[in-house]
N, C-alpha and C. Protein backbone atom coordinates (compact mmCIF):
# COMPACT_ATOMS: atom_id res chain seq x y z
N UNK A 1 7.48 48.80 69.98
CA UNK A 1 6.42 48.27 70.81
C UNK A 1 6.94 47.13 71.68
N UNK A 2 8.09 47.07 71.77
CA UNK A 2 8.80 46.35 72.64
C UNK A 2 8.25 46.16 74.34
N UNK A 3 8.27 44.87 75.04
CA UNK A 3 7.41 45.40 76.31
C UNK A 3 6.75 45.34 76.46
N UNK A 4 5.58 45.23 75.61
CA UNK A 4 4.11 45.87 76.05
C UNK A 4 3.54 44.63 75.75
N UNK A 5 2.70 43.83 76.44
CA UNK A 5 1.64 42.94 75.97
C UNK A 5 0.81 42.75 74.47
N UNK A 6 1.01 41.83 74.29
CA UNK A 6 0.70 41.83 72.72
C UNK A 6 -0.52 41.10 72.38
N UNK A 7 -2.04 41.07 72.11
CA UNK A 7 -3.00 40.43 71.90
C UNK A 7 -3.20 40.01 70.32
N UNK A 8 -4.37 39.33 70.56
CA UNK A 8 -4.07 38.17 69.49
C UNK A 8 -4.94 39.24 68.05
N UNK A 9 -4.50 39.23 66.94
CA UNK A 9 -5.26 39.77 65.92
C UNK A 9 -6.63 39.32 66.14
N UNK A 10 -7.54 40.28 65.91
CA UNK A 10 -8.69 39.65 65.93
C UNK A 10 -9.26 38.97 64.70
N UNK A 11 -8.78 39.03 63.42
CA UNK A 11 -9.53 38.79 62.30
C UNK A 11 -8.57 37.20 61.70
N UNK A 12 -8.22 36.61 62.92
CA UNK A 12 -7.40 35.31 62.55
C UNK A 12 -9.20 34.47 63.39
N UNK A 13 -8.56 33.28 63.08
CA UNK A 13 -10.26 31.86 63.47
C UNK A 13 -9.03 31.52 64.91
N UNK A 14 -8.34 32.12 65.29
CA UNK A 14 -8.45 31.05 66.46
C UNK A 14 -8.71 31.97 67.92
N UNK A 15 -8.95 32.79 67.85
CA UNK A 15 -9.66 33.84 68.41
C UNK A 15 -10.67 32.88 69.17
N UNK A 16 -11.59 32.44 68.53
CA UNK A 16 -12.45 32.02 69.21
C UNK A 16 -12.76 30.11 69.35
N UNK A 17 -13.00 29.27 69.37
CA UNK A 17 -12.81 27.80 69.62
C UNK A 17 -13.79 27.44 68.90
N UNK A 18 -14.14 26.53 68.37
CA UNK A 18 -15.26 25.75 67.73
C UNK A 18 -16.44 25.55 68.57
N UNK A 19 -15.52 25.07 70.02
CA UNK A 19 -16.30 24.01 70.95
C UNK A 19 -16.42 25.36 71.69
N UNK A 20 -17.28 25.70 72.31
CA UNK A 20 -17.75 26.38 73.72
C UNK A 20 -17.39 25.95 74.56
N UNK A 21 -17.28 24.21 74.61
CA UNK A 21 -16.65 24.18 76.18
C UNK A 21 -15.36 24.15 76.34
N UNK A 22 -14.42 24.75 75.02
CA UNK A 22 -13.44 25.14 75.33
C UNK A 22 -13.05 25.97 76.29
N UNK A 23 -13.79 26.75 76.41
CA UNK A 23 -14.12 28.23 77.17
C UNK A 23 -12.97 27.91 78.49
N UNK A 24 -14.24 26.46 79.48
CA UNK A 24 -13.95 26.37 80.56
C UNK A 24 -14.66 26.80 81.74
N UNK A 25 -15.79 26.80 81.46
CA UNK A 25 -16.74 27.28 82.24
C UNK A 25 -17.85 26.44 82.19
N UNK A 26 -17.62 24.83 81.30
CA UNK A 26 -19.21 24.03 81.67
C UNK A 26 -19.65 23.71 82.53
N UNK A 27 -19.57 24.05 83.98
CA UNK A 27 -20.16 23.42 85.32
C UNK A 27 -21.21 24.58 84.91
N UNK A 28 -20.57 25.99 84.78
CA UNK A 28 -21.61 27.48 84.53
C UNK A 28 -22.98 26.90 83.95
N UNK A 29 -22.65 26.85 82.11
CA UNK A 29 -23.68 26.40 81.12
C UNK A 29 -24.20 25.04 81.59
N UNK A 30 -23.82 23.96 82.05
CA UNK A 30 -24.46 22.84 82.31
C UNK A 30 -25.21 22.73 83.32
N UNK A 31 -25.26 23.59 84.45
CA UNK A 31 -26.22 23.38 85.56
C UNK A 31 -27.69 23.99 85.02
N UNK A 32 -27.35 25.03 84.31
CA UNK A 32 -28.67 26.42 83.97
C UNK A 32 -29.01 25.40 82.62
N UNK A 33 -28.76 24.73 81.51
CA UNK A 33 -29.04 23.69 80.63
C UNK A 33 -29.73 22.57 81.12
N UNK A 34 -29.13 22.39 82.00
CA UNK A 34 -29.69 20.52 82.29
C UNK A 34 -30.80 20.85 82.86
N UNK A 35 -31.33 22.05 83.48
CA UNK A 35 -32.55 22.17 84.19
C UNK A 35 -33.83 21.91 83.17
N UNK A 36 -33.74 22.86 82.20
CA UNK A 36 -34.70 22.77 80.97
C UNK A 36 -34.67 20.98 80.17
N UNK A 37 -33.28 21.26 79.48
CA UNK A 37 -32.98 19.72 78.67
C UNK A 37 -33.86 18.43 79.14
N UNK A 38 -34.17 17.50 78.59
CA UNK A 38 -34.36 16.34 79.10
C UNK A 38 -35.69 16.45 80.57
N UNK A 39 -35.94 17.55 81.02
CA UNK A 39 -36.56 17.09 82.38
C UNK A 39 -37.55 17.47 82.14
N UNK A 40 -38.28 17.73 80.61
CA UNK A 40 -39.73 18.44 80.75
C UNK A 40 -40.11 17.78 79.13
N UNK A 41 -41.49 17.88 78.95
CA UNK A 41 -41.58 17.41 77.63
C UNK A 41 -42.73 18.17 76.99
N UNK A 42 -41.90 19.42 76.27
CA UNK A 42 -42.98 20.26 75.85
C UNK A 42 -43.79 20.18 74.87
N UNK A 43 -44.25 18.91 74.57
CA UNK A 43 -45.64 19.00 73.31
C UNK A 43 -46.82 18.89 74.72
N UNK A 44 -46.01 18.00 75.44
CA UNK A 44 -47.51 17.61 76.28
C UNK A 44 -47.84 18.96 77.22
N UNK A 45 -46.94 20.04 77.49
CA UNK A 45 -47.15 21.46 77.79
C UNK A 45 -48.01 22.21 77.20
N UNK A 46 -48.17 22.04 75.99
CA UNK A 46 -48.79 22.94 75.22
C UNK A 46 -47.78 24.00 74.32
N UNK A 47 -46.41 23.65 73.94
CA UNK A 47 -46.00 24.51 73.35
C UNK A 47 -46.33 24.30 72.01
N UNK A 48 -46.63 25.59 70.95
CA UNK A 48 -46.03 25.97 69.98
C UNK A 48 -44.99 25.17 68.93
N UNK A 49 -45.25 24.58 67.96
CA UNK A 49 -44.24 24.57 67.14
C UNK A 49 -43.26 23.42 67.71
N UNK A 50 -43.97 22.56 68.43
CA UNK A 50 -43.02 20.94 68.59
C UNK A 50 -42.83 20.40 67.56
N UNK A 51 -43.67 20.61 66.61
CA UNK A 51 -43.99 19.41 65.56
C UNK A 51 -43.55 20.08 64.09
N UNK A 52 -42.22 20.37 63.22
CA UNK A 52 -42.06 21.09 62.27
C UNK A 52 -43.77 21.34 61.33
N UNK A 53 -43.44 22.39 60.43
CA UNK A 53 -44.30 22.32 59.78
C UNK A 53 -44.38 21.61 58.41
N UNK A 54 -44.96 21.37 57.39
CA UNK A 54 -44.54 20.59 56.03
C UNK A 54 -43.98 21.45 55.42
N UNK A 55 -44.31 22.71 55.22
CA UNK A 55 -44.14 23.77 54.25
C UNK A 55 -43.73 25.07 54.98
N UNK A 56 -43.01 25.41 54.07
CA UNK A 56 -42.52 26.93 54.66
C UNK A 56 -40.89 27.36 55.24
N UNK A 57 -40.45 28.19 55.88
CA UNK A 57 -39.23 28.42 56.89
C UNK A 57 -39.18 27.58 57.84
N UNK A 58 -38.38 26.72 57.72
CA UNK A 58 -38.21 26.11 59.11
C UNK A 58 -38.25 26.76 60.22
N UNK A 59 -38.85 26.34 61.34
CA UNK A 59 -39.18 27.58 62.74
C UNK A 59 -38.11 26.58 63.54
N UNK A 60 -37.17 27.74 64.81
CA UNK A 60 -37.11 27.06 65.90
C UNK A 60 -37.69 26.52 66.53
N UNK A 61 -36.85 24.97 67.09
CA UNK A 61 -37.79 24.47 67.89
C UNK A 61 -37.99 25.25 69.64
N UNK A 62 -38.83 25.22 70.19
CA UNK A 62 -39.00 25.67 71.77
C UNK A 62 -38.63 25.70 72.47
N UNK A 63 -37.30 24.63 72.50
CA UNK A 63 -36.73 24.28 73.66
C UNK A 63 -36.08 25.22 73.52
N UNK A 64 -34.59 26.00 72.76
CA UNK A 64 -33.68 26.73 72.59
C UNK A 64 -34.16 28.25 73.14
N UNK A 65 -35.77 28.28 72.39
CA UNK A 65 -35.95 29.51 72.67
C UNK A 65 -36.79 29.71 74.11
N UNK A 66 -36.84 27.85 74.86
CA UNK A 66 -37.26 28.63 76.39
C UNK A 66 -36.21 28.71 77.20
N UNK A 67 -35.23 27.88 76.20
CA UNK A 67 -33.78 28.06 77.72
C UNK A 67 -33.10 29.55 77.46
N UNK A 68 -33.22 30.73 76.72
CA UNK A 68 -33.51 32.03 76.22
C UNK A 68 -34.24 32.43 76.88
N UNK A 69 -35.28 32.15 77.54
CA UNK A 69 -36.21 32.73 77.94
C UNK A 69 -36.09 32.94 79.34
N UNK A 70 -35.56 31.38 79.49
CA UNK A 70 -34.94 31.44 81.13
C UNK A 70 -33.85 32.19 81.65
N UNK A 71 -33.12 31.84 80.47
CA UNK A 71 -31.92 32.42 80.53
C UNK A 71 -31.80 34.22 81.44
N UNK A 72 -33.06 34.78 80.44
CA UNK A 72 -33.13 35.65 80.60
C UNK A 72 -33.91 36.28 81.94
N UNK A 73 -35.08 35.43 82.26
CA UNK A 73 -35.35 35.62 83.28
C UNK A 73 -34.32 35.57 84.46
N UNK A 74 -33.89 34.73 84.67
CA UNK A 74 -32.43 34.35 85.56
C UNK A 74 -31.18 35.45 85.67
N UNK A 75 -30.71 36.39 84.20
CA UNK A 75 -30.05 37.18 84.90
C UNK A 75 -31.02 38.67 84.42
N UNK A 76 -31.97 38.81 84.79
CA UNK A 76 -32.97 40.38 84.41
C UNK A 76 -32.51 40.94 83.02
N UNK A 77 -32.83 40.13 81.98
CA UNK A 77 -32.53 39.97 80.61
C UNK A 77 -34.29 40.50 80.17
N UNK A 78 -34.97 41.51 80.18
CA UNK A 78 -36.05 40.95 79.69
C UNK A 78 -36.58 41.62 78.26
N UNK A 79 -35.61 42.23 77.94
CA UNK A 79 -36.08 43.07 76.21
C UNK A 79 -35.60 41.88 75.37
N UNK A 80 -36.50 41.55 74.48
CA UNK A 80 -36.46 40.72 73.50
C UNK A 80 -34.90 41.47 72.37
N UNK A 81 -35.01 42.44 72.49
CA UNK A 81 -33.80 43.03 71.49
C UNK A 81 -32.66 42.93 72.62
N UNK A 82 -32.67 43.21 73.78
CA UNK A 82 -31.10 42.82 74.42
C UNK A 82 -31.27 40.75 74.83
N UNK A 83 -31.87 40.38 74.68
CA UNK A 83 -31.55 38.69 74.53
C UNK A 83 -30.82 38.54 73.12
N UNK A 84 -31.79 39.22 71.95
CA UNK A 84 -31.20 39.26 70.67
C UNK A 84 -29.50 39.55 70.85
N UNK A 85 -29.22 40.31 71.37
CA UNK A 85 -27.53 41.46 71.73
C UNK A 85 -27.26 40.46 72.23
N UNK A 86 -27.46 39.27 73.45
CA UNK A 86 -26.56 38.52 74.56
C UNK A 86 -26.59 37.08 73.48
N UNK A 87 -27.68 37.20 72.26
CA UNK A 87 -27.04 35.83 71.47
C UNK A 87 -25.77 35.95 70.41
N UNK A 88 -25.37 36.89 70.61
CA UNK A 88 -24.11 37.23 69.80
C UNK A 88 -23.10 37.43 70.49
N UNK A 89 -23.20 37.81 71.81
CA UNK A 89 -22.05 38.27 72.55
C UNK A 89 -21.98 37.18 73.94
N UNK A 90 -22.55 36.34 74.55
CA UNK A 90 -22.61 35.86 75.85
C UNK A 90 -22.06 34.91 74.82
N UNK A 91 -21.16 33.81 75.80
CA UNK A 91 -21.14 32.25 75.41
C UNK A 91 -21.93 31.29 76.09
N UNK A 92 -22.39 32.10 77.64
CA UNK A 92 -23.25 31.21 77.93
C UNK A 92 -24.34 30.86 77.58
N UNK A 93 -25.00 32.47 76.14
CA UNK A 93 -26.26 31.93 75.63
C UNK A 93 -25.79 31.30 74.72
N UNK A 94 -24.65 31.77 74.02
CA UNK A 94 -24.35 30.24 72.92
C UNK A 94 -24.62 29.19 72.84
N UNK A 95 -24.00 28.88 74.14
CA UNK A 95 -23.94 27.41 74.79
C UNK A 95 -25.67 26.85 74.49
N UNK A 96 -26.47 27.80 75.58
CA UNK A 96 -27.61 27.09 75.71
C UNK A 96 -29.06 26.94 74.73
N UNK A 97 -28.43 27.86 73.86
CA UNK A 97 -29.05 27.78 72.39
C UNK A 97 -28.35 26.65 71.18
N UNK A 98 -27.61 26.42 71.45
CA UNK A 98 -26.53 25.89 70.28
C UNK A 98 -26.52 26.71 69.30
N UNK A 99 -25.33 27.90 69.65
CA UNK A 99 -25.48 29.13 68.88
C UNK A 99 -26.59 29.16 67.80
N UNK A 100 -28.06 29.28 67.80
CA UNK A 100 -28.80 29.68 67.17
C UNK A 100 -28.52 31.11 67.43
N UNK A 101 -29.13 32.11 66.25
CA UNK A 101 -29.61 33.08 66.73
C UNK A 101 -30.54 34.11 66.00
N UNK A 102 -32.44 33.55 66.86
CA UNK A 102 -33.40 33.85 66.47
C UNK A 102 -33.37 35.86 66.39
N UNK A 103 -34.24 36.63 66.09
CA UNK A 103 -34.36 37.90 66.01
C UNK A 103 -34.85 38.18 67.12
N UNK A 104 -35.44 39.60 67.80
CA UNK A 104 -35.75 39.90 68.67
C UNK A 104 -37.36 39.80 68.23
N UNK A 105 -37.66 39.81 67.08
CA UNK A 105 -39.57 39.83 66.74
C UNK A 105 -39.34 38.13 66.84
N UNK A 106 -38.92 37.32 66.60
CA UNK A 106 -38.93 35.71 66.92
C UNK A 106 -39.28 35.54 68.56
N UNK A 107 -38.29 35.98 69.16
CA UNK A 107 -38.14 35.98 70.49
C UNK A 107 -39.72 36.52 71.27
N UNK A 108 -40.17 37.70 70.63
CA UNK A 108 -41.09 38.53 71.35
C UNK A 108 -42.32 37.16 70.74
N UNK A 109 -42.25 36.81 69.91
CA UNK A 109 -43.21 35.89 69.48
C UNK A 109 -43.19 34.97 69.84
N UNK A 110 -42.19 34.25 70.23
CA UNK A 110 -42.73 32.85 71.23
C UNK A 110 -42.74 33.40 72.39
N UNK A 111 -42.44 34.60 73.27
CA UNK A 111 -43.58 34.96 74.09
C UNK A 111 -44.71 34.75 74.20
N UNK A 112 -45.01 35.76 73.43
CA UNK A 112 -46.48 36.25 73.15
C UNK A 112 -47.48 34.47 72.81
N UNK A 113 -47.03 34.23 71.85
CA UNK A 113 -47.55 32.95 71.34
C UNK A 113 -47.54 31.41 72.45
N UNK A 114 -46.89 31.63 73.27
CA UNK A 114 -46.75 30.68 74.54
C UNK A 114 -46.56 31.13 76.15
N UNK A 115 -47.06 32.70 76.44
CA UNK A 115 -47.28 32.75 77.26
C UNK A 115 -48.02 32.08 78.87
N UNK A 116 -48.91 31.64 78.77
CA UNK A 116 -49.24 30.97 80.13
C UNK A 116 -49.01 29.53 79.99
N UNK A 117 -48.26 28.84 78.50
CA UNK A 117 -47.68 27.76 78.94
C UNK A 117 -45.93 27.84 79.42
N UNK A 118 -45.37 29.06 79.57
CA UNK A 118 -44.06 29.48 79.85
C UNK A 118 -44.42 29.87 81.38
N UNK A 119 -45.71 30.63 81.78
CA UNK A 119 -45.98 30.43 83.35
C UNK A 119 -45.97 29.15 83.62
N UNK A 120 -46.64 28.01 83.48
CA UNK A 120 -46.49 26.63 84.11
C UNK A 120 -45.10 26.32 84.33
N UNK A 121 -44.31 26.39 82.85
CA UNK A 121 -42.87 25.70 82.83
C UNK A 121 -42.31 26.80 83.87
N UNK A 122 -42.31 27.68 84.05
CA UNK A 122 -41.46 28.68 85.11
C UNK A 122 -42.01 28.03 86.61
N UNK A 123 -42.96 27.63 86.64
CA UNK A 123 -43.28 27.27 88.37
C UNK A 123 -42.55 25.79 88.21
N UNK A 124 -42.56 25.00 87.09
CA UNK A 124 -41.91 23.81 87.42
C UNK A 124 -40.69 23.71 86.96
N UNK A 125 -40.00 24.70 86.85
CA UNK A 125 -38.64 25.19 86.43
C UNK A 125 -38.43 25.50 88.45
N UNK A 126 -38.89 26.31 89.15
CA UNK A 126 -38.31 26.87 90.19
C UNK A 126 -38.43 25.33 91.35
N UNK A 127 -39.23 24.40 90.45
CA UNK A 127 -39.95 23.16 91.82
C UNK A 127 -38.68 22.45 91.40
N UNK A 128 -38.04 22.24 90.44
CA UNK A 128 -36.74 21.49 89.96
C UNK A 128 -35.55 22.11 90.37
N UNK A 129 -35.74 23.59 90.32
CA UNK A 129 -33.89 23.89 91.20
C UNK A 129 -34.56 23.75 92.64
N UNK A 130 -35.27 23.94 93.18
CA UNK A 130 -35.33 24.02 94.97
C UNK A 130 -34.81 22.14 95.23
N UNK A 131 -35.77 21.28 93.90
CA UNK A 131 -35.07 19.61 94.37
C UNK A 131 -34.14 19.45 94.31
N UNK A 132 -32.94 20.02 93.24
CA UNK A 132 -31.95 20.01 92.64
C UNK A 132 -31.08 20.69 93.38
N UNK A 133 -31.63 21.77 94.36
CA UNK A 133 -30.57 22.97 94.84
C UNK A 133 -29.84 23.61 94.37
N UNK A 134 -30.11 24.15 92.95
CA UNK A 134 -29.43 25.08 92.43
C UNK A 134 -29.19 26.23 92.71
């Protein structure tokens, strides 16, 4: 096998980096992140599940699963089971989840369960990149 390009075993840990922004691509993940992060404050929205519960499974919090949401809107992502597929395989959803990775009935459920407060955040999601110029 002399010659020939040789790739890395896959079943060794350095295959992949700890850090994501090893990658080399955070201008990518940080512009589509910082839009959601910090610039909105979703209890006073009306989301879902800001506030843990006392008892039970811990639930994701909202934010992860609206920058998912965006995410997906942004590149025509819209089956709850292929967002599920792009949280295992994209790094850019890695990134913007902090590799969580909810199910596709999770996903379809904070839909469903925060729908017309995910319309508001989407019109003031598009009023922030036109200021921003993204």
């Amino acid at each position: 096998m002399q010659g020939f390009v040789k790739g890395r075993i896959a079943s060794r840990r350095h295959c992949f980096p700890e850090c994501l922004d090893d990658w080399g691509r955070r201008e990518q993940f940080y512009s589509r992140g910082r839009c959601v992060r910090g610039c909105l404050e979703l209890r006073d929205l009306g989301f879902d599940g800001v506030d843990p519960a006392a008892t039970g499974r811990p639930a994701y919090h909202p934010s992860p699963m609206l920058k998912l949401y965006i995410y997906g809107y942004l590149n025509r992502v819209q089956s709850s089971r292929r967002l599920e597929r792009e949280l295992g395989r994209n790094l850019e959803v890695m990134w913007l989840t902090g590799r969580l990775v909810p199910d596709h009935k999770t996903i379809a459920d904070f839909r469903k369960d925060n729908g017309p407060v995910i319309k508001k955040v989407c019109a003031q999601f598009v009023e922030l990149c036109r200021k921003m110029a993204c």
